[in-house]
N, C-alpha and C. Protein backbone atom coordinates (compact mmCIF):
# COMPACT_ATOMS: atom_id res chain seq x y z
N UNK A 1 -73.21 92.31 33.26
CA UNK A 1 -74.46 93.01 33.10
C UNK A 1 -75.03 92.71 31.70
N UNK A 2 -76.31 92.82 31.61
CA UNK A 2 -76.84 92.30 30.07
C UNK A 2 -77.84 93.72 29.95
N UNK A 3 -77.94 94.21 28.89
CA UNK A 3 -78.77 95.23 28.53
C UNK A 3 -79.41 94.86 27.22
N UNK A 4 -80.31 95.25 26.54
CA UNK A 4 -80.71 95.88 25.40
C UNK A 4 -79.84 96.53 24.49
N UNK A 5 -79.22 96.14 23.43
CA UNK A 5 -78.68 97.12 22.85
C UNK A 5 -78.97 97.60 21.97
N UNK A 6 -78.33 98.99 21.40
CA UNK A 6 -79.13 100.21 20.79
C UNK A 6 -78.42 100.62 19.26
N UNK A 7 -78.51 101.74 19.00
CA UNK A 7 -77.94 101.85 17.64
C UNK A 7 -76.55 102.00 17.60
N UNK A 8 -76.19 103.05 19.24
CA UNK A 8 -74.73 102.82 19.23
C UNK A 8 -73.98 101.81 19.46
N UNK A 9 -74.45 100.76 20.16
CA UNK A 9 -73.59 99.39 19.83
C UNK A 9 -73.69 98.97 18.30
N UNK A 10 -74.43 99.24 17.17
CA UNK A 10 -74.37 98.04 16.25
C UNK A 10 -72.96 98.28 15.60
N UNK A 11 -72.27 99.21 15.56
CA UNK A 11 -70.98 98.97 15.05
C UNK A 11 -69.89 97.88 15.97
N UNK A 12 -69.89 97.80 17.18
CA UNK A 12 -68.96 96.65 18.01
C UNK A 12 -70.04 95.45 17.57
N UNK A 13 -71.62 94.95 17.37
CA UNK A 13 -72.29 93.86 17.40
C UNK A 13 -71.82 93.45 15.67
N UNK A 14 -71.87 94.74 15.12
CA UNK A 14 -70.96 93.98 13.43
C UNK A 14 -70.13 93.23 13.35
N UNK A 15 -69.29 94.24 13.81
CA UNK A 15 -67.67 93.51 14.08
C UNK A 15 -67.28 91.55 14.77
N UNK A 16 -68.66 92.05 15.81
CA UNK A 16 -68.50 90.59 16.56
C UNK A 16 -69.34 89.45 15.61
N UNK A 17 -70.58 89.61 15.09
CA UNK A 17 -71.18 88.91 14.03
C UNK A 17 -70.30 88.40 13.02
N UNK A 18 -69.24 89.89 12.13
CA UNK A 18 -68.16 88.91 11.58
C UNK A 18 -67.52 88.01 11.89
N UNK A 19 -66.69 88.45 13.05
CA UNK A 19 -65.42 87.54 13.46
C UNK A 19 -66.35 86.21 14.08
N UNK A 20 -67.44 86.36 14.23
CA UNK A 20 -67.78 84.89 14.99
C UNK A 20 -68.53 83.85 13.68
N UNK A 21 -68.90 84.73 13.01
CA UNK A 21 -70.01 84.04 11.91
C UNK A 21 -69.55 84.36 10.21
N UNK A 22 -67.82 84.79 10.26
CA UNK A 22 -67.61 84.64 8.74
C UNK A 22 -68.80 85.43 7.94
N UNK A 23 -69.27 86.76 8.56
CA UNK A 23 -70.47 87.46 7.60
C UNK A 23 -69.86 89.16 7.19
N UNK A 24 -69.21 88.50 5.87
CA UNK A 24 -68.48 90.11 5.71
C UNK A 24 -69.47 91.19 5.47
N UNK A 25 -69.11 92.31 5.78
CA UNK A 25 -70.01 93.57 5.77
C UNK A 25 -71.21 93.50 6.88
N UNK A 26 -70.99 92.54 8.02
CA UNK A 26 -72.00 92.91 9.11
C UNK A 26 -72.20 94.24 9.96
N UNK A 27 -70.77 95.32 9.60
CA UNK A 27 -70.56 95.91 10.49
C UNK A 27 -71.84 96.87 10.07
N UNK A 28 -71.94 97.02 8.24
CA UNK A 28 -72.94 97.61 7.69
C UNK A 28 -74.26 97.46 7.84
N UNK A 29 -74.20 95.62 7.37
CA UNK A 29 -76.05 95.09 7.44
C UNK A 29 -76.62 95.36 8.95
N UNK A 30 -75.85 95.37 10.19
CA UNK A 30 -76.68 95.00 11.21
C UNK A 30 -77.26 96.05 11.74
N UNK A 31 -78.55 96.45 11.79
CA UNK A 31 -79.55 97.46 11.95
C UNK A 31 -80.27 97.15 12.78
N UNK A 32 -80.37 97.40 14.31
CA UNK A 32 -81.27 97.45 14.90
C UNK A 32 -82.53 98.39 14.98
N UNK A 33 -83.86 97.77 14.96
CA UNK A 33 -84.96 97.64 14.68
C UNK A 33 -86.29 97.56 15.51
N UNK A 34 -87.17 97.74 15.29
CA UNK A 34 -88.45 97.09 16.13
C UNK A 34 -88.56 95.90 16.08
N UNK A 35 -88.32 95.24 14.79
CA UNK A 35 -88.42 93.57 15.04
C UNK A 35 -86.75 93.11 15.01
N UNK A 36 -85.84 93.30 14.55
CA UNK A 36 -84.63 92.96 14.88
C UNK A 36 -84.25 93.89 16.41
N UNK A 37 -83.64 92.52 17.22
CA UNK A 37 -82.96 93.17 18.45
C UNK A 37 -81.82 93.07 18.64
N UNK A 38 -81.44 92.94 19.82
CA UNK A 38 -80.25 92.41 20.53
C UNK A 38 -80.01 92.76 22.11
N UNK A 39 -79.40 91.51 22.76
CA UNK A 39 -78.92 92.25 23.77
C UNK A 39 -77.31 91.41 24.45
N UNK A 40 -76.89 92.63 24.97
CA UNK A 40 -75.30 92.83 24.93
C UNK A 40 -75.11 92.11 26.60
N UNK A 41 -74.33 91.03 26.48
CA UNK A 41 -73.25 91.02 27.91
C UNK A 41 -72.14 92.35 27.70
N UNK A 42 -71.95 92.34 29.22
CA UNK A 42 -70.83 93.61 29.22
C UNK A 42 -69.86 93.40 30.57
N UNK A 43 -68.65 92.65 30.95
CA UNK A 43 -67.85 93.13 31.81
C UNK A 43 -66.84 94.06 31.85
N UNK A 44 -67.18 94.84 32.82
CA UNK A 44 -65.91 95.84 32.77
C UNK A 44 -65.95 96.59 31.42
N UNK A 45 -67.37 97.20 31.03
CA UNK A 45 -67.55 97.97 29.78
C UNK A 45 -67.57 97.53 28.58
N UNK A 46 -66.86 95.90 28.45
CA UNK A 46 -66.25 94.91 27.09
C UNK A 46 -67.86 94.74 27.17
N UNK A 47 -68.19 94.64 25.72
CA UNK A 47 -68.75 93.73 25.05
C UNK A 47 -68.64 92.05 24.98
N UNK A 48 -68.85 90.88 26.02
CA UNK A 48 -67.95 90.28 26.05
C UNK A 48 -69.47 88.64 25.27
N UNK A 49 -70.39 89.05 24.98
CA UNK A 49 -71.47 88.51 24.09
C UNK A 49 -72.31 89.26 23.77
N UNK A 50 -73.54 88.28 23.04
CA UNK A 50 -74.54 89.09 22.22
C UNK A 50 -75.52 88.12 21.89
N UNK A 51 -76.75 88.17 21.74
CA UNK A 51 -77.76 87.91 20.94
C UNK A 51 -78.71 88.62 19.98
N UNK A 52 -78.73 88.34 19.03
CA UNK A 52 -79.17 88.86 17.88
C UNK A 52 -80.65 88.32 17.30
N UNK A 53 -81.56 88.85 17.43
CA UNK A 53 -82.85 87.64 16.76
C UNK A 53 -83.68 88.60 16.91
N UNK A 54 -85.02 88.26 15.78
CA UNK A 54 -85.60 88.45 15.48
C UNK A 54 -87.15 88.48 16.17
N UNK A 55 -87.74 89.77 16.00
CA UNK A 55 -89.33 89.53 17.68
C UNK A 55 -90.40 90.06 16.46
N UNK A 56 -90.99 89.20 16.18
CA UNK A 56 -92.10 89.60 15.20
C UNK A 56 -93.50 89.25 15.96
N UNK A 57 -93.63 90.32 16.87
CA UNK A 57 -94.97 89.91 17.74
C UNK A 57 -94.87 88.88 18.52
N UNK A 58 -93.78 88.72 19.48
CA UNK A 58 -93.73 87.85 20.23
C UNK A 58 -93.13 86.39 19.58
N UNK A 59 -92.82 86.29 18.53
CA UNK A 59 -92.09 85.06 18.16
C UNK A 59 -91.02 85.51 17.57
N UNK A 60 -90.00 84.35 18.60
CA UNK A 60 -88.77 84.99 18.12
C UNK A 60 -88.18 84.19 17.45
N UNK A 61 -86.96 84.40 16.56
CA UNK A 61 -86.28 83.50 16.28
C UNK A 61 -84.33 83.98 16.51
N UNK A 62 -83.98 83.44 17.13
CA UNK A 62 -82.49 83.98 17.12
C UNK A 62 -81.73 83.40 16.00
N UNK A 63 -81.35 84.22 15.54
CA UNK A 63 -80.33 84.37 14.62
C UNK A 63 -78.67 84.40 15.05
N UNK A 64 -77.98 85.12 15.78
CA UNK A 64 -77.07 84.79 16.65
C UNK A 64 -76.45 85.07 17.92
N UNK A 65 -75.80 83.69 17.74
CA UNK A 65 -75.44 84.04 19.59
C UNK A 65 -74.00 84.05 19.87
N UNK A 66 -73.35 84.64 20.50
CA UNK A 66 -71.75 83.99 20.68
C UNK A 66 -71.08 84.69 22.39
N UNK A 67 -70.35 84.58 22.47
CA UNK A 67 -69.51 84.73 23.61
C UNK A 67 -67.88 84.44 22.91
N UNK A 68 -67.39 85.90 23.88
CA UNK A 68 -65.96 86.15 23.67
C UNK A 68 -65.45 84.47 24.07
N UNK A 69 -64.58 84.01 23.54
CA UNK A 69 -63.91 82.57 23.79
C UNK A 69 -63.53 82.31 25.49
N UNK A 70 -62.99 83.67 26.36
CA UNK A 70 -62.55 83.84 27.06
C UNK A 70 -63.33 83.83 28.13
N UNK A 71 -64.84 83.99 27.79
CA UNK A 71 -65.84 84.57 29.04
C UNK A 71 -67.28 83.15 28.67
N UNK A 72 -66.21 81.57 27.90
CA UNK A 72 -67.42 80.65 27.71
C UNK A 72 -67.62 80.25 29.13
N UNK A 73 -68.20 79.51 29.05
CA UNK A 73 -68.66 78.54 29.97
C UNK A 73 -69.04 79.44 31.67
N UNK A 74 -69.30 80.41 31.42
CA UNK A 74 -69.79 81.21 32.39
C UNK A 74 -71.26 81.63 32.84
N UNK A 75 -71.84 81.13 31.62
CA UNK A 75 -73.09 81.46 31.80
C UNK A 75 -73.97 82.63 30.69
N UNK A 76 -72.93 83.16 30.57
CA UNK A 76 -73.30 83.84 29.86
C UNK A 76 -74.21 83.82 28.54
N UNK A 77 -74.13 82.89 27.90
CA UNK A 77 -74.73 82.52 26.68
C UNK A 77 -76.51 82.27 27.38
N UNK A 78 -76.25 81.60 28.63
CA UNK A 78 -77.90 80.88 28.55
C UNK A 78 -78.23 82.32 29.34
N UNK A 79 -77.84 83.17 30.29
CA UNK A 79 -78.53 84.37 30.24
C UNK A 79 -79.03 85.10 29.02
N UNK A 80 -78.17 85.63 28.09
CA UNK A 80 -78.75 86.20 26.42
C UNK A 80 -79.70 85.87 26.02
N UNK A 81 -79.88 84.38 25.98
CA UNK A 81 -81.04 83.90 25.38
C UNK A 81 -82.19 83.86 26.68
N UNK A 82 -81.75 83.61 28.05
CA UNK A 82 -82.56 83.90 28.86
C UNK A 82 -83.63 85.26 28.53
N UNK A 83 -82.64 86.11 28.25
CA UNK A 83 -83.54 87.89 28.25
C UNK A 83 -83.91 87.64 27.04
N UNK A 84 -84.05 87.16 26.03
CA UNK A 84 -84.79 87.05 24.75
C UNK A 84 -86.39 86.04 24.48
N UNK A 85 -85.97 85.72 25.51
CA UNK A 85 -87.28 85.07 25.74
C UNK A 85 -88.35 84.96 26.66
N UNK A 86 -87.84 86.14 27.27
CA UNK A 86 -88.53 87.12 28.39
C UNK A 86 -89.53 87.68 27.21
N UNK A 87 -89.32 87.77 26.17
CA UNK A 87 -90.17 88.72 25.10
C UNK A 87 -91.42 87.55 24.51
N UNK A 88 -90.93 86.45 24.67
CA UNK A 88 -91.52 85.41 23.96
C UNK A 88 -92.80 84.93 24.04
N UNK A 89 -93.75 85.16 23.32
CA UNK A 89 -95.32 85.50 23.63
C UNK A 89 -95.93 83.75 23.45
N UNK A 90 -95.15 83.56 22.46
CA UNK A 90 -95.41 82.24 21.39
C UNK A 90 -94.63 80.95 21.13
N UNK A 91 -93.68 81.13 20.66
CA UNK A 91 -92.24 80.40 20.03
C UNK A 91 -91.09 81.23 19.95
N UNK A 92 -90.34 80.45 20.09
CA UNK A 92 -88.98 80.75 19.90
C UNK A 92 -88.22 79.58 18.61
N UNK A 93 -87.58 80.08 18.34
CA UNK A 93 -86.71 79.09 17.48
C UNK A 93 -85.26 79.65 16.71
N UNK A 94 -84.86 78.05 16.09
CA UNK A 94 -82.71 78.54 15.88
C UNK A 94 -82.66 77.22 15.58
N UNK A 95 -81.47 78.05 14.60
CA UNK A 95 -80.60 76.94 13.86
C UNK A 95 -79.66 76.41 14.54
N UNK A 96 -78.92 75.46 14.53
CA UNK A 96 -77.50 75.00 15.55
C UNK A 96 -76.86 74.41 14.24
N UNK A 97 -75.60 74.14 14.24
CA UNK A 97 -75.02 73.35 13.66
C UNK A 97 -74.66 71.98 14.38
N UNK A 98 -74.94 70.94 13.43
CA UNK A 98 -75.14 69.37 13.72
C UNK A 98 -74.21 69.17 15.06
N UNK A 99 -72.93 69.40 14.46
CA UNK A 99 -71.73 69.29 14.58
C UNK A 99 -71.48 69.99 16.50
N UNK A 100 -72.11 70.95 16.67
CA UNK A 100 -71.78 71.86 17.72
C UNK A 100 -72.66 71.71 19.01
N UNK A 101 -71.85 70.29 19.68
CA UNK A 101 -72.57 69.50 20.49
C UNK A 101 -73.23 70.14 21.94
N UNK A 102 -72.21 70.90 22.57
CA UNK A 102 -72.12 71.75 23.77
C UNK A 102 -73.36 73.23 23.41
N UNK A 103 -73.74 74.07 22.32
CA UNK A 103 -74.74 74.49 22.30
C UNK A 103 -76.25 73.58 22.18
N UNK A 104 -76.16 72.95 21.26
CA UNK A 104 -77.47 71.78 21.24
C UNK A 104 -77.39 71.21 22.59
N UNK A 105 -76.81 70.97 23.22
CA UNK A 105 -76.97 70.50 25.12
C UNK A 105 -76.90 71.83 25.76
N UNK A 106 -77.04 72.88 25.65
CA UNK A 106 -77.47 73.97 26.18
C UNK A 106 -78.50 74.44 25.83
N UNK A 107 -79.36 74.50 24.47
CA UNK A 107 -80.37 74.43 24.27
C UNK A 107 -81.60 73.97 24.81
N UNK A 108 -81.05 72.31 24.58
CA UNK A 108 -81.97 71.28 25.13
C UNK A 108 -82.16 71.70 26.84
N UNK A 109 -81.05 72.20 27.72
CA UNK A 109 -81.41 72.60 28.42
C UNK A 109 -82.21 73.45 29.22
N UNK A 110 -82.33 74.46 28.25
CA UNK A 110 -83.63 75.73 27.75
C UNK A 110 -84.41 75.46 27.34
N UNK A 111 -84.85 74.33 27.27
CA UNK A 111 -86.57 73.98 27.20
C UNK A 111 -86.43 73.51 25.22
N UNK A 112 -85.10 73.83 24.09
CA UNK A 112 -85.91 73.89 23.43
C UNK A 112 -85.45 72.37 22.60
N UNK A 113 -86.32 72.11 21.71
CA UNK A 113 -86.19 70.90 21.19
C UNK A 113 -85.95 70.58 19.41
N UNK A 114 -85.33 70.06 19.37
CA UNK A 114 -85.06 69.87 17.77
C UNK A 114 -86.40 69.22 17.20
N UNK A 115 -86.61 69.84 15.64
CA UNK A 115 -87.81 69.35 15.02
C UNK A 115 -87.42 69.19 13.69
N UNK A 116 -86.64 69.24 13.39
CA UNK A 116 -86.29 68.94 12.23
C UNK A 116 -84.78 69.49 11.46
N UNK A 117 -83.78 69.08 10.53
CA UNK A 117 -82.81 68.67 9.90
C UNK A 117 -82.65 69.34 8.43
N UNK A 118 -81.84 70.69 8.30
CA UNK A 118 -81.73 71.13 7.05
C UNK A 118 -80.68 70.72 6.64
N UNK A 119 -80.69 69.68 5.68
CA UNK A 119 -79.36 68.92 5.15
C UNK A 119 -78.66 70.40 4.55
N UNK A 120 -77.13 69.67 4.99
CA UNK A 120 -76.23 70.76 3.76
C UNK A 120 -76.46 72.48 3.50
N UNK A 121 -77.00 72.47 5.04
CA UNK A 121 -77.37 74.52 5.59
C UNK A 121 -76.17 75.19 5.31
N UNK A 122 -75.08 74.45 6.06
CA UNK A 122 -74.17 75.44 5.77
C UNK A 122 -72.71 74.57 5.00
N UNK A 123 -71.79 75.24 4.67
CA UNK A 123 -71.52 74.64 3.58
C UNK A 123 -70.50 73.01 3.87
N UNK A 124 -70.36 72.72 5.28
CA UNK A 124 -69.67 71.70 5.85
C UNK A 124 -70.76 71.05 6.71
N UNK A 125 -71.97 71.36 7.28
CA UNK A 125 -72.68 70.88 8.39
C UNK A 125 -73.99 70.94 7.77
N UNK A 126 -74.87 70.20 8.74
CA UNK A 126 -76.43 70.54 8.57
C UNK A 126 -77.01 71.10 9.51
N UNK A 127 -77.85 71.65 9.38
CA UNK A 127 -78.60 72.81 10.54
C UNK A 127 -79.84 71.75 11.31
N UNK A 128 -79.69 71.67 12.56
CA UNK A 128 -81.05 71.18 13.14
C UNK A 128 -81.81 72.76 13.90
N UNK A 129 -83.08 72.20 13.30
CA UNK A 129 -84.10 73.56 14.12
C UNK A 129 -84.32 73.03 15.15
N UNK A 130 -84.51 73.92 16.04
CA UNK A 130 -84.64 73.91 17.23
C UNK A 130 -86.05 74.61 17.96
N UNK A 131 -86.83 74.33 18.74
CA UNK A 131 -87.75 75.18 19.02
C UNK A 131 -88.35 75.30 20.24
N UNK A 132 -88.98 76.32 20.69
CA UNK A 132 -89.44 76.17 22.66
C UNK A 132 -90.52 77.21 22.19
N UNK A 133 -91.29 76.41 22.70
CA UNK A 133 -92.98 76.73 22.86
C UNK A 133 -93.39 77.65 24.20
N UNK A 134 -93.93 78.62 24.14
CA UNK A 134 -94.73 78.78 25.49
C UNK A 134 -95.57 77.97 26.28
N UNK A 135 -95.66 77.57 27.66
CA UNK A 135 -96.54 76.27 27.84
C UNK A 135 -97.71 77.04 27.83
N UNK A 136 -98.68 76.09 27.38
CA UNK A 136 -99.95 76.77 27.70
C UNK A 136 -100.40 76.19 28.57
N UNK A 137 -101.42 76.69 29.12
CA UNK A 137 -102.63 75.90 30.07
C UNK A 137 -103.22 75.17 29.52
C-alpha cells in the first residue's frame, strides 16, 4: 500500500533517510510540510520505502528515494515516484549518482531524462540531473 505520509511517520522516514543516505540527525531535520512531502510503501504495517521531495506549486523535485534492500526490484520504487508525480503540474527533477546504473535505467524509464552533470556532487561520484516535463499540447 502507498499513502501520504504525515507527521507521525517522520520519526521511522528519519531513521530510514539516515541509514540509506549517511544524513546524521535526519531523524530531527525531516519535517513534513506543505512544500516538503512524502509518501510511504507499507507491507504488513513495515515501512518498507519512501519518497521524499519537494512540491513548490506543482514542481517537484525529489530529494529521496529508497526501498528496504529486501522489497527491491518489486516495483516499488517506480510506484513512489509514480504518486509524486501525480502532483506534478510542471517538472519534476533529481539527482542520481553517475555510478548507480539500475536507478538511472529506471528513471529513464519514467519519462525522465538527464540534462546535465554536477562534477564531484558527492564526495566519490558525480550527480547527473535528471528531469520529466509535463507534455504539453
Amino acid at each position: 500500500m502507498i499513502r501520504e505520509l504525515n507527521n507521525d511517520d517522520e520519526p521511522m522516514l528519519g531513521i530510514l533517510v539516515e541509514r540509506y543516505f549517511k544524513r546524521s540527525g535526519a531523524t530531527k531535520d525531516v519535517r513534513l510540510n506543505e512544500f516538503l512531502k512524502a509518501f510511504g510503501a507499507f507491507i504488513d504495517g513495515k515501512m518498507v520505502g519512501f519518497v521524499l521531495f519537494n512540491d513548490v506549486y506543482g514542481d517537484i523535485e525529489i530529494c529521496y528515494i529508497a526501498v528496504i534492500e529486501e522489497y527491491r526490484r518489486k516495483h516499488i520504487a517506480s510506484m513512489l515516484i509514480s504518486e509524486a508525480l501525480k502532483l506534478m503540474k510542471n517538472i519534476c527533477s533529481l539527482d542520481v549518482r553517475s555510478k548507480n546504473v539500475a536507478a538511472i535505467a529506471l528513471y529513464k524509464s519514467m519519462g525522465f531524462v538527464p540534462v546535465y552533470i554536477r562534477k564531484n556532487y558527492y564526495d566519490d561520484d558525480d550527480a547527473i540531473v535528471m528531469l520529466k516535463e509535463v507534455q504539453k499540447c
